[in-house]
Structures are given as C-alpha cells and as structure tokens.
Protein backbone atom coordinates (compact mmCIF):
# COMPACT_ATOMS: atom_id res chain seq x y z
CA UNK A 1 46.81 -10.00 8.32
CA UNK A 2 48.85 -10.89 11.73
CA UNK A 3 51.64 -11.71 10.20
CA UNK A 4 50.77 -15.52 10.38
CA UNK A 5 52.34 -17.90 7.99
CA UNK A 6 50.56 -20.35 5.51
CA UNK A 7 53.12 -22.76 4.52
CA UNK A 8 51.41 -24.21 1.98
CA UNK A 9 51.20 -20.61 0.18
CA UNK A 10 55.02 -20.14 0.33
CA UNK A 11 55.49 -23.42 -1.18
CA UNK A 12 52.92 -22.81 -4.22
CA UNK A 13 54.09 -19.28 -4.73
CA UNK A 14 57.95 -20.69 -4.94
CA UNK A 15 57.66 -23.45 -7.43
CA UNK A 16 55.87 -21.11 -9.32
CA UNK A 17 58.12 -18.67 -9.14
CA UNK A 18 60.00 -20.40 -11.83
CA UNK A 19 57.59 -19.37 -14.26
CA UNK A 20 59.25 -17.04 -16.95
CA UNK A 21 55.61 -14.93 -16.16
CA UNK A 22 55.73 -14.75 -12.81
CA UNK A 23 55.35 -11.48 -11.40
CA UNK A 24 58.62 -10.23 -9.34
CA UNK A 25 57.06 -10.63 -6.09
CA UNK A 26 56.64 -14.34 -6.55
CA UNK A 27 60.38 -15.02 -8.26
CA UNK A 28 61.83 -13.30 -5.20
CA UNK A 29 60.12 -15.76 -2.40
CA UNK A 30 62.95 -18.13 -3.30
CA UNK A 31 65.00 -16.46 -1.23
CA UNK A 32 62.48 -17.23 1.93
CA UNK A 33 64.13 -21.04 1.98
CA UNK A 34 67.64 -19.97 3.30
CA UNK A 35 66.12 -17.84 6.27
CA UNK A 36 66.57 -20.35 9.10
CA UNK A 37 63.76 -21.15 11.84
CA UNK A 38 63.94 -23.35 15.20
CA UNK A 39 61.62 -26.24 14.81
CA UNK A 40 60.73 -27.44 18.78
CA UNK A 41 59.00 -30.78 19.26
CA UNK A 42 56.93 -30.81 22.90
CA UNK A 43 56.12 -34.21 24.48
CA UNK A 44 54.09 -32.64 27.36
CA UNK A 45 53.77 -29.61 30.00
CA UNK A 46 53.82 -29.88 33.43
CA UNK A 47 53.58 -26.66 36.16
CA UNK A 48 55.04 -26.94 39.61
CA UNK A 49 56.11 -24.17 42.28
CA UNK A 50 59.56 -23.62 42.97
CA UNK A 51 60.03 -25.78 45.73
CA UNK A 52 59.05 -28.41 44.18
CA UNK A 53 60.86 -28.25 40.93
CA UNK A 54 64.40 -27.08 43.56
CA UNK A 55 63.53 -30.87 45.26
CA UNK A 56 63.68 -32.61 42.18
CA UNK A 57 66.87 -34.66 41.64
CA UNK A 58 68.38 -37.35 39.39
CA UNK A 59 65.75 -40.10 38.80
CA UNK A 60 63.07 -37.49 39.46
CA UNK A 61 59.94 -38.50 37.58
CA UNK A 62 58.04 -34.97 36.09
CA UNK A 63 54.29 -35.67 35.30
CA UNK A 64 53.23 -34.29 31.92
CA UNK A 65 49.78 -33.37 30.63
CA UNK A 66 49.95 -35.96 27.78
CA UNK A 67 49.44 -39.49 27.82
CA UNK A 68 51.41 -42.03 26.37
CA UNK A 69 50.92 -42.11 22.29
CA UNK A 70 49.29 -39.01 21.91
CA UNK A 71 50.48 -36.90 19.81
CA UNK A 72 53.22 -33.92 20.52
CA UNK A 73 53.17 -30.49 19.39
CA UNK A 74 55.53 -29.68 16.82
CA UNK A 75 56.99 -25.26 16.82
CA UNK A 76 58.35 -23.46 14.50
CA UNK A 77 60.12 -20.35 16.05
CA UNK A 78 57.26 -20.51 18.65
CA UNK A 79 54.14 -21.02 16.87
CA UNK A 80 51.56 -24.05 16.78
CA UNK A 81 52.47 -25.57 13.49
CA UNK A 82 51.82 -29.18 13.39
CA UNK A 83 51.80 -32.32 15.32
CA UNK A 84 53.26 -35.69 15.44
CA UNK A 85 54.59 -38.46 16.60
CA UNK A 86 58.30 -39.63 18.23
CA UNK A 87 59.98 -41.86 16.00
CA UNK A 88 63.80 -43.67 16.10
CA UNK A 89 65.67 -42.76 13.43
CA UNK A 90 68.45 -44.84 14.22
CA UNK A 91 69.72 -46.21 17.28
CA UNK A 92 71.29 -43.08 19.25
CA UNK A 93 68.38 -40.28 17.91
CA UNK A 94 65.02 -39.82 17.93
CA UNK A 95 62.63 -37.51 15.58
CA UNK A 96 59.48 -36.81 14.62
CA UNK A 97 56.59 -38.03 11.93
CA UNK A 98 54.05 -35.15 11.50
CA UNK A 99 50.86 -36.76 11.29
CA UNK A 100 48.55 -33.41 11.19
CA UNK A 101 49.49 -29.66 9.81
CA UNK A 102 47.35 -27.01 12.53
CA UNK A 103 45.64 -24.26 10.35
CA UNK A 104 46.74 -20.90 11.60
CA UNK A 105 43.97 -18.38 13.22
CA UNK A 106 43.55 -16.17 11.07
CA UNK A 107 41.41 -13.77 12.91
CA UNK A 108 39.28 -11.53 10.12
C-alpha cells in the first residue's frame, strides 16, 4: 500500500471501535479524528509566464480551465479527494457541497 487513505475505512473501523470485541488496533483509530488536515477547494487552473502574470493588476481577469458550473476539486492536505460545488452559506462566505467522493489509485 502507498500510503493512500480510504475514508470510508477509517470511518467503519471507528464506529466499530466501540465494540467491547474490537481488537486494539481498531479501538485506537479514534484517536485519527483530532489529527488536523487542510481541506483546499480549486475553482480552476490557469498557467502563464512571468511576464504576464508581473502585468496583471487590479481588475485583471485570469482565465481558468473550468467552465462555469462545473464542478471544483476538493484537497485534503494535497490529494484528489472529492468534488463539488460552490455554495453561499450566508451572506459574507461561501463553501462547498461535495457532490462526488474520487476513489484513490490504488496501484496493485
């Protein structure tokens, strides 16, 4: 294994970790919720050269490579997890619905 996370296994193997059988192993994961992660939502890419990005200015419009109302790609601590879509959650911030989970590769 690559060290790639199934986050559907954590959550299984914690809520059954309760179980007065569980093996150690599985009681311990509980302590895997308090480690904390950076969570990155990306609307879009875009590549430029230097002198172009050193001309842009205020009101500077950067193309992206997504269209409008497709979905964004949703990172946790810099990995592929999920994606989604930009949602107001009230009027002075913005989040994000996740509308599809991305299997990891888990190269054999």
């Amino acid at each position: 294994m690559s060290g790639d996370i199934d986050f559907d296994d954590l959550g299984d193997a914690a809520s059954s970790a309760a179980d007065a059988g569980a093996p150690r192993g599985a009681r311990d994961l509980g302590a895997v919720y308090d480690i904390p992660v950076t969570v990155s939502a990306v609307l879009g890419r875009a590549t430029m050269q230097v002198s172009q990005l050193l001309k842009l200015g205020r009101g500077a419009v950067v193309e992206l490579d997504r269209k409008l109302g497709e979905a964004i790609d949703i990172y946790v601590n810099n990995r592929l997890v999920a994606r989604g879509e930009v949602v107001m959650v009230d009027d002075s911030r913005l989040g994000v619905t996740m509308t599809e989970i991305v299997k990891a590769d888990r190269g054999v």
